[in-house]
C-alpha atoms as a PDB file:
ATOM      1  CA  UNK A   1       0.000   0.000   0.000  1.00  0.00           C
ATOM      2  CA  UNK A   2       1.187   3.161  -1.070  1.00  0.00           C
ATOM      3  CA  UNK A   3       2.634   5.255   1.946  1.00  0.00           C
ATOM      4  CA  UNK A   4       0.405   7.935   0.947  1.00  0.00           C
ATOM      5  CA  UNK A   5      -2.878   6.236   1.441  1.00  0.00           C
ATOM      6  CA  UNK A   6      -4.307   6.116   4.696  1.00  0.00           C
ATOM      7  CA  UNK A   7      -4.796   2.540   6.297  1.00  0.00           C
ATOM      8  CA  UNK A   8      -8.803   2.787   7.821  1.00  0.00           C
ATOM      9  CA  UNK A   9     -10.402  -0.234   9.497  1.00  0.00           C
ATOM     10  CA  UNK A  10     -14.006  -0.328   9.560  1.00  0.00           C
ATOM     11  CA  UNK A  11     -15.575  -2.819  12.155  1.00  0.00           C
ATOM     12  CA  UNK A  12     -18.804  -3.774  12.194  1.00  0.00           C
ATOM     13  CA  UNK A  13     -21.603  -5.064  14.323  1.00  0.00           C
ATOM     14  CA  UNK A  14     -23.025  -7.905  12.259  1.00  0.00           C
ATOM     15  CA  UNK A  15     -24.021  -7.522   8.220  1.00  0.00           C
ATOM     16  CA  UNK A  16     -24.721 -11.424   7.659  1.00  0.00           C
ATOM     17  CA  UNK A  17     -28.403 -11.926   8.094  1.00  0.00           C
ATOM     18  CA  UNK A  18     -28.835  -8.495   9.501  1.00  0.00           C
ATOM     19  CA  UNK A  19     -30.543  -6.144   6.551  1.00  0.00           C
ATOM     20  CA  UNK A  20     -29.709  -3.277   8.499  1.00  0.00           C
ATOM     21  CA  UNK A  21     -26.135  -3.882   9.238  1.00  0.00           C
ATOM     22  CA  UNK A  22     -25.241  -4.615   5.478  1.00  0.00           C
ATOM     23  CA  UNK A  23     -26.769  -1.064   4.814  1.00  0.00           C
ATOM     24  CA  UNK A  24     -24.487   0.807   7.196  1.00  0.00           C
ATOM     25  CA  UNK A  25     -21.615  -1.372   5.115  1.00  0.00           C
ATOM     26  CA  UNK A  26     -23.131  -0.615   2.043  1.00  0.00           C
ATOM     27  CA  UNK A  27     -23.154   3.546   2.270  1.00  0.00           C
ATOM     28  CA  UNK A  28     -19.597   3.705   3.924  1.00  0.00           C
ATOM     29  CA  UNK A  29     -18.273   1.566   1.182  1.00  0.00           C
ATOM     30  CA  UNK A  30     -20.612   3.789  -1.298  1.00  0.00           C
ATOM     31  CA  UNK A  31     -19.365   6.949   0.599  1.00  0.00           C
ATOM     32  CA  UNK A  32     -15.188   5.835   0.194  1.00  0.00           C
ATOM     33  CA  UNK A  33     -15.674   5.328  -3.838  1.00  0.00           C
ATOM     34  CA  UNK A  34     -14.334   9.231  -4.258  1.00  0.00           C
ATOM     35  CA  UNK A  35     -11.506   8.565  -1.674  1.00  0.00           C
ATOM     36  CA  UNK A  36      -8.771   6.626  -3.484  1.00  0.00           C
ATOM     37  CA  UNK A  37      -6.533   8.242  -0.862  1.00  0.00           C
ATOM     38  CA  UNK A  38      -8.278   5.811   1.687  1.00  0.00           C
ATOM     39  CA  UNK A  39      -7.584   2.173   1.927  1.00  0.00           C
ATOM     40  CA  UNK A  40     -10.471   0.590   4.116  1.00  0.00           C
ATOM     41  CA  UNK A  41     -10.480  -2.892   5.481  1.00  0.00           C
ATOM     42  CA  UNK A  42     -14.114  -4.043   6.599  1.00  0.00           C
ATOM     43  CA  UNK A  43     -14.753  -6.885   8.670  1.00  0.00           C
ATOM     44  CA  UNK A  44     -18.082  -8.422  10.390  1.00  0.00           C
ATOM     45  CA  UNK A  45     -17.833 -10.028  13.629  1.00  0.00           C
ATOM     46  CA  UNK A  46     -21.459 -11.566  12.939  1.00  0.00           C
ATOM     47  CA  UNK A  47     -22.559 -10.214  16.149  1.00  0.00           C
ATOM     48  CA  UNK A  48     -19.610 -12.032  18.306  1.00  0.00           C
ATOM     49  CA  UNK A  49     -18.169  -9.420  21.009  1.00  0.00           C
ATOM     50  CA  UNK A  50     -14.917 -11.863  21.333  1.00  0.00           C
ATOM     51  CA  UNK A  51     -14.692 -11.962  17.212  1.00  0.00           C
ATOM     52  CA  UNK A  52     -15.424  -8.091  17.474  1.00  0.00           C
ATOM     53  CA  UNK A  53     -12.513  -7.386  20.117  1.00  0.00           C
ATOM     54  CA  UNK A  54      -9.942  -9.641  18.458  1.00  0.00           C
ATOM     55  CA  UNK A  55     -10.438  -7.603  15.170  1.00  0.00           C
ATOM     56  CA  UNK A  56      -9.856  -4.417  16.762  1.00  0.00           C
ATOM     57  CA  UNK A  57      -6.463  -5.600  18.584  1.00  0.00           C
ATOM     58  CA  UNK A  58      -5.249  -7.009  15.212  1.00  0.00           C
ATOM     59  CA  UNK A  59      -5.926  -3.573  13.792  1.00  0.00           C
ATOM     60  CA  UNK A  60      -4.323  -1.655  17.011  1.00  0.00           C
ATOM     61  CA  UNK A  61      -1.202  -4.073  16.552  1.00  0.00           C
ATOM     62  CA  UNK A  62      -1.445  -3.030  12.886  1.00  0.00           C
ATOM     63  CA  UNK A  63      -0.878   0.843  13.635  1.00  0.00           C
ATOM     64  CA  UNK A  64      -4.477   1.538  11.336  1.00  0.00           C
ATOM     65  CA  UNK A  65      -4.789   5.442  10.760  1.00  0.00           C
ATOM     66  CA  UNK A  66      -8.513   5.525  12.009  1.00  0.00           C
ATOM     67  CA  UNK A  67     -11.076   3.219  12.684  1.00  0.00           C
ATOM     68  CA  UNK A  68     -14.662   3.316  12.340  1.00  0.00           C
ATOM     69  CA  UNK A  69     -16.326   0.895  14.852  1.00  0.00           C
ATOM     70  CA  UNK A  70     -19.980  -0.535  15.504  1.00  0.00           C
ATOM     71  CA  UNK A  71     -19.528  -1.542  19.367  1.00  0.00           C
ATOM     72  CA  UNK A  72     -21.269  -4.846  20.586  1.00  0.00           C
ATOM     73  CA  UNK A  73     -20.049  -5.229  24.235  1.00  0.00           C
ATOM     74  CA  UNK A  74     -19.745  -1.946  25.946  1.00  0.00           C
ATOM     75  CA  UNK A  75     -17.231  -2.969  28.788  1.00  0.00           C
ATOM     76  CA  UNK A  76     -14.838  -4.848  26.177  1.00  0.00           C
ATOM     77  CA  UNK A  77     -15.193  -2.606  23.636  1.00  0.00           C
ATOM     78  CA  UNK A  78     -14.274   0.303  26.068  1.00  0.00           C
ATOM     79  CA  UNK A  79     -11.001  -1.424  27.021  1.00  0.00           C
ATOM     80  CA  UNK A  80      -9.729  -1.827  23.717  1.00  0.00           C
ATOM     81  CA  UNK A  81     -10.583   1.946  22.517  1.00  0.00           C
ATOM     82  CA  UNK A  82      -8.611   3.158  25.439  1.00  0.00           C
ATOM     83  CA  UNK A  83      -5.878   1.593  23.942  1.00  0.00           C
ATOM     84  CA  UNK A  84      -6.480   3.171  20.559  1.00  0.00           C
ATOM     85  CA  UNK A  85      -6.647   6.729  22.489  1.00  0.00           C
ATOM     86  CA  UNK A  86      -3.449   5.632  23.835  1.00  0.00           C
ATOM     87  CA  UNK A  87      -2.027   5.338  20.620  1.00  0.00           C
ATOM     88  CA  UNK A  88      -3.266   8.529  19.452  1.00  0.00           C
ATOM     89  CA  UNK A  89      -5.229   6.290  16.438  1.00  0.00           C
ATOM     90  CA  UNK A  90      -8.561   8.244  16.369  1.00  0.00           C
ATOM     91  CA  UNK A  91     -12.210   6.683  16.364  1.00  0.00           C
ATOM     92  CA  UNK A  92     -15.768   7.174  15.160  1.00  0.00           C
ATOM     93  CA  UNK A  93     -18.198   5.657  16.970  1.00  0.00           C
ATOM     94  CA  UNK A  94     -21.408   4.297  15.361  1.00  0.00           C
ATOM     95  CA  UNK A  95     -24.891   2.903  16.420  1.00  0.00           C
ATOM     96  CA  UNK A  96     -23.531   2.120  20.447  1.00  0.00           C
ATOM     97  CA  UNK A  97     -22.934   5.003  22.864  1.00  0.00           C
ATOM     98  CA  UNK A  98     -20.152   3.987  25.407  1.00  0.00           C
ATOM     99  CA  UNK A  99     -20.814   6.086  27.839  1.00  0.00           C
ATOM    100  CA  UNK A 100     -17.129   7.229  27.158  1.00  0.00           C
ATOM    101  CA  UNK A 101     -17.142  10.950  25.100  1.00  0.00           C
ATOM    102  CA  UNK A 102     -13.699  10.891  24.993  1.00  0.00           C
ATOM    103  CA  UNK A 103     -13.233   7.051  23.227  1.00  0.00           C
ATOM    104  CA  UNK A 104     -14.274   8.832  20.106  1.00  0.00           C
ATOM    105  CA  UNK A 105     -13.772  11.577  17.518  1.00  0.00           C
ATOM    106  CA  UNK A 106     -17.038  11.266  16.539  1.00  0.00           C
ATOM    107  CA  UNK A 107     -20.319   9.539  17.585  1.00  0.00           C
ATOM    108  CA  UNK A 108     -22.777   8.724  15.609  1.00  0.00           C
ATOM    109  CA  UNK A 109     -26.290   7.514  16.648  1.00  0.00           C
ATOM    110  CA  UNK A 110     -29.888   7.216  15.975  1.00  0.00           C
ATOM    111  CA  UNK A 111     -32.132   8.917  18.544  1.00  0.00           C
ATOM    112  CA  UNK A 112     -32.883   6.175  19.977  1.00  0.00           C
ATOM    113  CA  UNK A 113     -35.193   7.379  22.317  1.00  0.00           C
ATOM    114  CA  UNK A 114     -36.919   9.580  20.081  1.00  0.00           C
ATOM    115  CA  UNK A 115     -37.237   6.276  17.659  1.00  0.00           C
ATOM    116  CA  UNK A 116     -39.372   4.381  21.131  1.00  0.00           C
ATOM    117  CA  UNK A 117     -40.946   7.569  22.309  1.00  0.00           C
ATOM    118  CA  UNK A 118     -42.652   7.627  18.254  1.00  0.00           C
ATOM    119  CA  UNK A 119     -43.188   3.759  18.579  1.00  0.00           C
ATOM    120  CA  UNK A 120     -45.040   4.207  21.804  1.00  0.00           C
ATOM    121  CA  UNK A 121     -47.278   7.790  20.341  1.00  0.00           C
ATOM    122  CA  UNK A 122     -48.027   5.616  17.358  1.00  0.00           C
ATOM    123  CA  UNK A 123     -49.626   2.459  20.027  1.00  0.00           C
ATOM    124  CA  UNK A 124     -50.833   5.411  22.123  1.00  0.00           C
ATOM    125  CA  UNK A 125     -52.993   6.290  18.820  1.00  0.00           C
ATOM    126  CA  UNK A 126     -54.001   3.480  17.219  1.00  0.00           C
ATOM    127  CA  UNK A 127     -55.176   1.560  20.372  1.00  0.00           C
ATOM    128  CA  UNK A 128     -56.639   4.658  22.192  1.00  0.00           C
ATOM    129  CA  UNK A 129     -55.066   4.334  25.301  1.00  0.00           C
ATOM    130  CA  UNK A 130     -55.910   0.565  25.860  1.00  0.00           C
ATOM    131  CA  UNK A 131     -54.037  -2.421  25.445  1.00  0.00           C
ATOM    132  CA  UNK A 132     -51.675  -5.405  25.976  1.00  0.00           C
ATOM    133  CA  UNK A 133     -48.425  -4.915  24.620  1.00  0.00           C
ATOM    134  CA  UNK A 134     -45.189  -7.207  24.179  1.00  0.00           C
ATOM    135  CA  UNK A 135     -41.801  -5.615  23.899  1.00  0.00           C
ATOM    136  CA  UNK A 136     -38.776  -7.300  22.278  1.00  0.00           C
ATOM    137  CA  UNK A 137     -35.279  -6.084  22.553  1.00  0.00           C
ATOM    138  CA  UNK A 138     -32.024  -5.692  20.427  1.00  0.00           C
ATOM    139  CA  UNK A 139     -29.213  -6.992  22.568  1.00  0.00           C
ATOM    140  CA  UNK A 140     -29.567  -5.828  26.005  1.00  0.00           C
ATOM    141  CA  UNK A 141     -26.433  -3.924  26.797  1.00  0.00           C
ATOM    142  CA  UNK A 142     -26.367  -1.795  23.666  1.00  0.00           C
ATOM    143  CA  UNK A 143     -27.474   1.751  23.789  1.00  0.00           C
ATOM    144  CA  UNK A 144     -29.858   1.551  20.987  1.00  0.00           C
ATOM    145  CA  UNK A 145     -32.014  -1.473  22.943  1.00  0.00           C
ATOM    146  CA  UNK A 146     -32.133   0.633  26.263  1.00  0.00           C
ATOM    147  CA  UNK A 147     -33.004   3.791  24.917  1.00  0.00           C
ATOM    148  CA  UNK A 148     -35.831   2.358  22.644  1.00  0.00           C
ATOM    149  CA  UNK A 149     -37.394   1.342  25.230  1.00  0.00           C
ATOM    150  CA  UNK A 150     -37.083   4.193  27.737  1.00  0.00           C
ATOM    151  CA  UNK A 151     -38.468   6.320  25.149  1.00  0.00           C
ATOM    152  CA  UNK A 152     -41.216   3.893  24.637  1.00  0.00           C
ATOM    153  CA  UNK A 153     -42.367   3.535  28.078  1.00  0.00           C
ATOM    154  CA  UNK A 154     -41.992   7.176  28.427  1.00  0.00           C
ATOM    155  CA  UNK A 155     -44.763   7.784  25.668  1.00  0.00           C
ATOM    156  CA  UNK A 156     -47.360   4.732  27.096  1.00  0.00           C
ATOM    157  CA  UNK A 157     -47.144   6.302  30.445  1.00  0.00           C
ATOM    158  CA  UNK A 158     -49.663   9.024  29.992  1.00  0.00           C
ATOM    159  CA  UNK A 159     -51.712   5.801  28.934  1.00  0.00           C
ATOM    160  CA  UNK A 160     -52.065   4.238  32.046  1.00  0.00           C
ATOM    161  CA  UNK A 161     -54.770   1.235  30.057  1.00  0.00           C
ATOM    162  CA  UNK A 162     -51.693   0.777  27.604  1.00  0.00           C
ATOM    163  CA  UNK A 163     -49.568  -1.541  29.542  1.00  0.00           C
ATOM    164  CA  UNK A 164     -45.989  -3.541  28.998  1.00  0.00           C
ATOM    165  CA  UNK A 165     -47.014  -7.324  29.839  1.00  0.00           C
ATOM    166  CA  UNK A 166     -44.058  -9.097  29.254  1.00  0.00           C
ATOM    167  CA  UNK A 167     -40.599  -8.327  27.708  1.00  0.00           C
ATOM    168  CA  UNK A 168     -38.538 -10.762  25.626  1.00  0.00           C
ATOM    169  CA  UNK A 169     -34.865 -10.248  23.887  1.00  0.00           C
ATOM    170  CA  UNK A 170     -34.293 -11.112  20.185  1.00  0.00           C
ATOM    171  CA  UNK A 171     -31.180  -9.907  20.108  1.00  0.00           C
ATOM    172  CA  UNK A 172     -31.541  -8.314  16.599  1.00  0.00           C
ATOM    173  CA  UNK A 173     -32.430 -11.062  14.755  1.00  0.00           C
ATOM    174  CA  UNK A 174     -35.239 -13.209  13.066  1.00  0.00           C
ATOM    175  CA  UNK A 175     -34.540 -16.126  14.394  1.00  0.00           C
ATOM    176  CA  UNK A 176     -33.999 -15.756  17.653  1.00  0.00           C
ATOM    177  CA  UNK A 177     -37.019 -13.507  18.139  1.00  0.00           C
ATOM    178  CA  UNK A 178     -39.317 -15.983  16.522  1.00  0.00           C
ATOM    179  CA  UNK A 179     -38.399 -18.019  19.292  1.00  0.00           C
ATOM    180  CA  UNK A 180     -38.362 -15.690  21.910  1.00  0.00           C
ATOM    181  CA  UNK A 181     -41.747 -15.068  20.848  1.00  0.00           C
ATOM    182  CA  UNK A 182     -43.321 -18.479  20.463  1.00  0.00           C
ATOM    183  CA  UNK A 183     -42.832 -18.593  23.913  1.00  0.00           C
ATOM    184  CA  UNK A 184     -44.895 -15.980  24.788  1.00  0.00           C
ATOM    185  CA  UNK A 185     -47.214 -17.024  22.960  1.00  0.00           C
ATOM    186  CA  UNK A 186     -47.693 -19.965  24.177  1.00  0.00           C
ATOM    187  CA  UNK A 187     -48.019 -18.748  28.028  1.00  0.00           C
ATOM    188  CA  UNK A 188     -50.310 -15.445  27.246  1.00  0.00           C
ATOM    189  CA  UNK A 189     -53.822 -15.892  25.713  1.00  0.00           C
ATOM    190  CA  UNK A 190     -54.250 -12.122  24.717  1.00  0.00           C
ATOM    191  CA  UNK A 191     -51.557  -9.817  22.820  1.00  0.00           C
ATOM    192  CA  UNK A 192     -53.012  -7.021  21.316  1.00  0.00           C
ATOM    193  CA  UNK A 193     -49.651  -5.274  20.337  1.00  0.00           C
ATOM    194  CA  UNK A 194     -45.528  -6.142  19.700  1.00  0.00           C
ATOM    195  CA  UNK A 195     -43.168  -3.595  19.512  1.00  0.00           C
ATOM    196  CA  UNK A 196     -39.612  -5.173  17.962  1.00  0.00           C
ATOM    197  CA  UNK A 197     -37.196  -2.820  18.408  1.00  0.00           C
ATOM    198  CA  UNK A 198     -36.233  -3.616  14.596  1.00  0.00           C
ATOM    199  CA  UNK A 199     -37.827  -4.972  11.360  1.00  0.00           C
ATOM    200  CA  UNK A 200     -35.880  -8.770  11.526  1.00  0.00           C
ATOM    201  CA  UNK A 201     -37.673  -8.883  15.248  1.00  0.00           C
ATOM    202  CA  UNK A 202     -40.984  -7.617  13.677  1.00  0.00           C
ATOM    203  CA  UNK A 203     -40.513 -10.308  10.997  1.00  0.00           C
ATOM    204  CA  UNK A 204     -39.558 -12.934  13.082  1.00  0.00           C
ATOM    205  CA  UNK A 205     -42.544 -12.202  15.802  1.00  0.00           C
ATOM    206  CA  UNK A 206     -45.309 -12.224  12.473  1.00  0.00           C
ATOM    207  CA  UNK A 207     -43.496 -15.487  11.763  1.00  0.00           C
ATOM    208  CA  UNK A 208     -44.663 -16.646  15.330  1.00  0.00           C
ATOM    209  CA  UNK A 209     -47.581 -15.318  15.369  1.00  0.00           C
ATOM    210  CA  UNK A 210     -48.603 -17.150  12.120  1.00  0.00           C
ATOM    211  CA  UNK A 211     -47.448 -20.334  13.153  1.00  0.00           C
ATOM    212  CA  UNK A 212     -49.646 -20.325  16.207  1.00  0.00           C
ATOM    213  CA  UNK A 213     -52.878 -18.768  13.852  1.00  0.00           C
ATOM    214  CA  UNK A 214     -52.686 -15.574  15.903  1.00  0.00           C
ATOM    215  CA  UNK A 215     -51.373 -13.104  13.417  1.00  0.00           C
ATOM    216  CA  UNK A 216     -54.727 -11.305  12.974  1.00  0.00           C
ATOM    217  CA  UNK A 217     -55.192 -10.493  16.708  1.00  0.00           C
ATOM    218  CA  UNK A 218     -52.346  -8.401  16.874  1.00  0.00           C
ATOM    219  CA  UNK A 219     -50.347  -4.767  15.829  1.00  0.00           C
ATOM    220  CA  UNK A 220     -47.314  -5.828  15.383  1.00  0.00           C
ATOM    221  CA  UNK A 221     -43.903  -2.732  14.507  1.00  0.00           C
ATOM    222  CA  UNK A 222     -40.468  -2.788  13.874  1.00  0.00           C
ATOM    223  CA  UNK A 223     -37.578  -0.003  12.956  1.00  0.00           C
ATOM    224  CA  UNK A 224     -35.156   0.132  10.177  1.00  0.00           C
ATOM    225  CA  UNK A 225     -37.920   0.790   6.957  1.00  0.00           C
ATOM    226  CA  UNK A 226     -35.170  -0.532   4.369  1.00  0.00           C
ATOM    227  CA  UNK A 227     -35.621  -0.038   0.932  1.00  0.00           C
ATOM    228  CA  UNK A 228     -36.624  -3.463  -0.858  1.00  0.00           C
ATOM    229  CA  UNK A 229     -36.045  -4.855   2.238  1.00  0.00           C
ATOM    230  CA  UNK A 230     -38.630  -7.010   4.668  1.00  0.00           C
ATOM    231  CA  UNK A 231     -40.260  -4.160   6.895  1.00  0.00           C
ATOM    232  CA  UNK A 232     -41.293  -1.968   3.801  1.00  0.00           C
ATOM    233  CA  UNK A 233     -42.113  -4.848   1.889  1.00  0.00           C
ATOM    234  CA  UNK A 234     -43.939  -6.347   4.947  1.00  0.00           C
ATOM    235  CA  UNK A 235     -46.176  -3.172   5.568  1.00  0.00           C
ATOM    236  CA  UNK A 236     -47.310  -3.267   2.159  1.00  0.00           C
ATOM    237  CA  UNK A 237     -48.348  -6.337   2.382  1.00  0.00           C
ATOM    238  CA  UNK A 238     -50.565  -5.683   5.614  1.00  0.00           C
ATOM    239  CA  UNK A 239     -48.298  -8.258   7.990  1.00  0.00           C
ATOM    240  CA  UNK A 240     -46.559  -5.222   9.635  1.00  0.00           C
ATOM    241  CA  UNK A 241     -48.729  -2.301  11.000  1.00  0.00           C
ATOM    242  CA  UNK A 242     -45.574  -0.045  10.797  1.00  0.00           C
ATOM    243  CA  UNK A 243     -41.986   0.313  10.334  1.00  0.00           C
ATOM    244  CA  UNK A 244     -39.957   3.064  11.867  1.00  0.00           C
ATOM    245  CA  UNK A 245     -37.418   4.800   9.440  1.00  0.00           C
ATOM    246  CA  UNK A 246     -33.747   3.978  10.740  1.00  0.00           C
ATOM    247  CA  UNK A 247     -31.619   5.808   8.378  1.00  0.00           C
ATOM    248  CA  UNK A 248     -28.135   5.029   7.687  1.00  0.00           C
ATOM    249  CA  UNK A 249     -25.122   6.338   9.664  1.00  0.00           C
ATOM    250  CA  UNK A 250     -22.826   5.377   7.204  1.00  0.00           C
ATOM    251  CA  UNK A 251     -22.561   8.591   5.436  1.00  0.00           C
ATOM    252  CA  UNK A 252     -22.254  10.575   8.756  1.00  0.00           C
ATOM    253  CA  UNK A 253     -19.539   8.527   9.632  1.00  0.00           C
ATOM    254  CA  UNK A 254     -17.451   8.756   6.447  1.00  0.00           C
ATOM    255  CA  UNK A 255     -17.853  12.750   6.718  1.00  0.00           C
ATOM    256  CA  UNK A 256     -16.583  12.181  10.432  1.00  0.00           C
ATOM    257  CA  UNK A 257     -13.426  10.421   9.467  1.00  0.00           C
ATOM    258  CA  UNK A 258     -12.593  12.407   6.394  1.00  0.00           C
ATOM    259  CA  UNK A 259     -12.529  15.449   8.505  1.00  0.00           C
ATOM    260  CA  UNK A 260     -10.619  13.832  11.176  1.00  0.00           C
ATOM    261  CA  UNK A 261      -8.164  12.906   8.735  1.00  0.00           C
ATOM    262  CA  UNK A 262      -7.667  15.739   7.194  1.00  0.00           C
ATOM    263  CA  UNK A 263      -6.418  17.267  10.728  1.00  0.00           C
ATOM    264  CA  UNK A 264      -9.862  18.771  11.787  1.00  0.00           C
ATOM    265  CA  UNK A 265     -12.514  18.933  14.210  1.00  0.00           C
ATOM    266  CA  UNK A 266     -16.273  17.483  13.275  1.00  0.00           C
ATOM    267  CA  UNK A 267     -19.329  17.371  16.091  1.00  0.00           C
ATOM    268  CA  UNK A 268     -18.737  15.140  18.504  1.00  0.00           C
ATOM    269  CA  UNK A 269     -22.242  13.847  18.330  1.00  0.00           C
ATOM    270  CA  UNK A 270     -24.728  13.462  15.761  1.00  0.00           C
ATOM    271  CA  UNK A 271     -28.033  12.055  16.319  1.00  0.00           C
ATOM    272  CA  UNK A 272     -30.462  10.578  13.290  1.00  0.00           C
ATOM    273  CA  UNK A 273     -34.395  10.721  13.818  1.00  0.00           C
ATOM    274  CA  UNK A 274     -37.319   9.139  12.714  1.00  0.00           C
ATOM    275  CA  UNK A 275     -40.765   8.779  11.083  1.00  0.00           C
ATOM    276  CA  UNK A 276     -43.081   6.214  10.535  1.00  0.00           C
ATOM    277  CA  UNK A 277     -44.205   4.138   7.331  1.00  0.00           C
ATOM    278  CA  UNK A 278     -47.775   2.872   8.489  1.00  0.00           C
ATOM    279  CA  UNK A 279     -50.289   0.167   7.033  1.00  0.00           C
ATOM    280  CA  UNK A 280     -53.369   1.827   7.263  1.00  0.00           C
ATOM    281  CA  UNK A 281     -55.280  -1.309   5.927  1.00  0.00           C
ATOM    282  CA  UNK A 282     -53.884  -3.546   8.728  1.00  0.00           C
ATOM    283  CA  UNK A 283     -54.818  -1.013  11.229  1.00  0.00           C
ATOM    284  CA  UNK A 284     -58.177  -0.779   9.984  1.00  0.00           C
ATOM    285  CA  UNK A 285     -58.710  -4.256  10.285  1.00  0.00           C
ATOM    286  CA  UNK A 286     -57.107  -4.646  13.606  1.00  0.00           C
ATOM    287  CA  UNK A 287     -59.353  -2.120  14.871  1.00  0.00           C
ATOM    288  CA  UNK A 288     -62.918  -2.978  13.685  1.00  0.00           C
ATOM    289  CA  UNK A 289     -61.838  -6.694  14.832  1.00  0.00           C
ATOM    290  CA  UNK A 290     -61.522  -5.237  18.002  1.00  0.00           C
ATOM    291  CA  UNK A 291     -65.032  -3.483  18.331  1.00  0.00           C
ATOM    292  CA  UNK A 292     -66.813  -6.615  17.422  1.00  0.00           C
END
C-alpha cells in the first residue's frame, strides 16, 4: 500500500443476516468510492463481542490510521478503545454510545429514544389508550435497545390502560425472536400489540404469530424501513402495521473520518431521527376486529 494512502479499518456489528447492518456497510463503502486516498479494510464479527474485540487488537497491533467501529459489548469494547486513544489512532463511533465521550472523535447515533418515544405515540394512537403490549429487545447492553425502550415507556405512560405485559430479547435477529416469541405465545392468551425494536424482530414475531394462527389479533412494529427490504415490503403487504425509518449512519460517519483525517474537528455527536411508514389497511382491520 502506497505510503500515501491512509490505512482505515471499519468494524462492524453484524451484516450477515442483519438487513440493516449490510446497509451501514453498504453507504460507507458507497461513501469511500471518491476517496482513493483511503484504503479501508471491513470486517463483520457476525454479532460475536470476542470476534469483534480480536479484530480491533489485530488492527491496534497493525498501527491503522482511524477506525470506524460498531460496538457490541460496551465494557470490552471500552477497554480496547482506550488503547487506541493511547495510541493517538482516532475513532468514530457508530450505532452504540459507550458512555465514554472521549473514546471517540465522533459519535454517531440514531435517537434512539426519540425512535421508542414515536413507537409508543403511534400504540398510544391506534389503540386509544388501551391495550396489551409485548416488547422485544435488540441486545440488552447496547445503547440503541435501552433507549428504545425508555423512550417507549416514556410515551405509554400518559396511557395508564396501555400496559408492557411481558418483555422478551431477540437480540436483533429473526430467528432468535421468533423463538423468543413463540414462547410468549404460548403462556399469554391475549396480545393485542408487539413492539420489535427492529424490522428482523418484527418479521420474526409475524413469523410466530402465524405459526400459532394468531397473526390477525395483533399490531405488530419494527424499525429500520429498508428499501426493498422485509419491513417496507412487509407493511405493504398488511403483515406489519408499521416500520420506523432507521436511516443510515454510514454517510455521517465517512464525513466524520474524512474530517478527522484531514487534521480537523467534526461534532462530537450526531443524532439521526425518525418517522413512521404505516399500514393503514392492517390497522383498519385490527381495529374494527376489536369493536366486534
Amino acid at each position: 500500500m502506497p505510503a500515501t494512502r491512509k490505512h482505515v479499518a471499519v468494524v462492524y456489528h453484524s451484516v450477515k443476516d442483519q438487513p440493516w447492518g449490510a446497509m451501514v456497510k453498504q453507504t460507507i463503502e458507497r461513501a469511500l468510492v471518491g476517496h482513493p486516498e483511503i484504503f479501508a479494510d471491513h470486517v463483520d464479527p457476525v454479532g460475536d463481542a470476542d470476534e469483534q474485540v480480536r479484530a480491533l487488537e489485530g488492527f491496534l497491533d497493525a498501527g491503522v490510521d482511524a477506525l470506524v467501529v460498531l460496538p457490541i459489548d460496551p465494557e470490552k469494547t471500552r477497554r480496547v478503545l482506550r488503547r487506541y486513544r493511547a495510541a493517538g489512532i482516532p475513532v468514530i463511533g457508530v450505532d452504540n454510545d459507550l458512555g465514554e465521550p472521549a473514546l471517540f472523535r465522533a459519535l454517531i447515533l440514531a435517537d434512539n429514544r426519540q425512535f421508542g418515544r414515536k413507537v409508543g405515540e403511534f400504540f398510544v394512537e391506534i389503540m386509544e389508550g388501551s391495550g396489551e403490549i409485548v416488547e422485544i429487545t435488540g441486545v440488552p447492553s447496547t445503547s440503541g435497545a435501552v433507549d428504545r425502550s425508555a423512550g417507549f415507556r416514556d410515551a405509554i405512560a400518559r396511557s395508564p390502560g396501555l400496559r408492557v405485559v411481558e418483555r422478551c430479547v431477540g437480540d436483533w435477529m429473526h430467528d432468535e425472536a421468533r423463538r423468543a416469541f413463540s414462547r410468549v405465545l404460548a403462556s399469554r392468551g391475549r396480545v393485542d400489540g408487539v413492539f420489535a425494536q427492529n424490522d428482523e424482530m418484527a418479521r420474526g414475531a409475524w413469523d410466530a404469530a402465524a405459526a400459532a394462527g394468531r397473526e390477525h389479533e395483533m399490531l405488530i412494529t419494527g424499525i429500520d424501513a429498508i428499501r426493498g427490504e422485509n419491513g417496507i415490503r412487509m407493511v405493504m403487504q398488511g403483515c406489519l402495521a408499521a416500520t420506523f425509518i432507521n436511516p443510515s449512519p454510514g454517510p455521517a460517519a465517512v464525513d466524520a473520518l474524512l474530517v478527522t483525517l484531514s487534521g480537523g474537528r467534526c461534532l462530537e455527536k450526531r443524532l439521526l431521527r425518525t418517522s413512521p411508514l404505516r399500514s393503514p389497511g392492517r390497522i383498519r382491520a385490527w381495529q374494527a376486529a376489536r369493536k366486534r
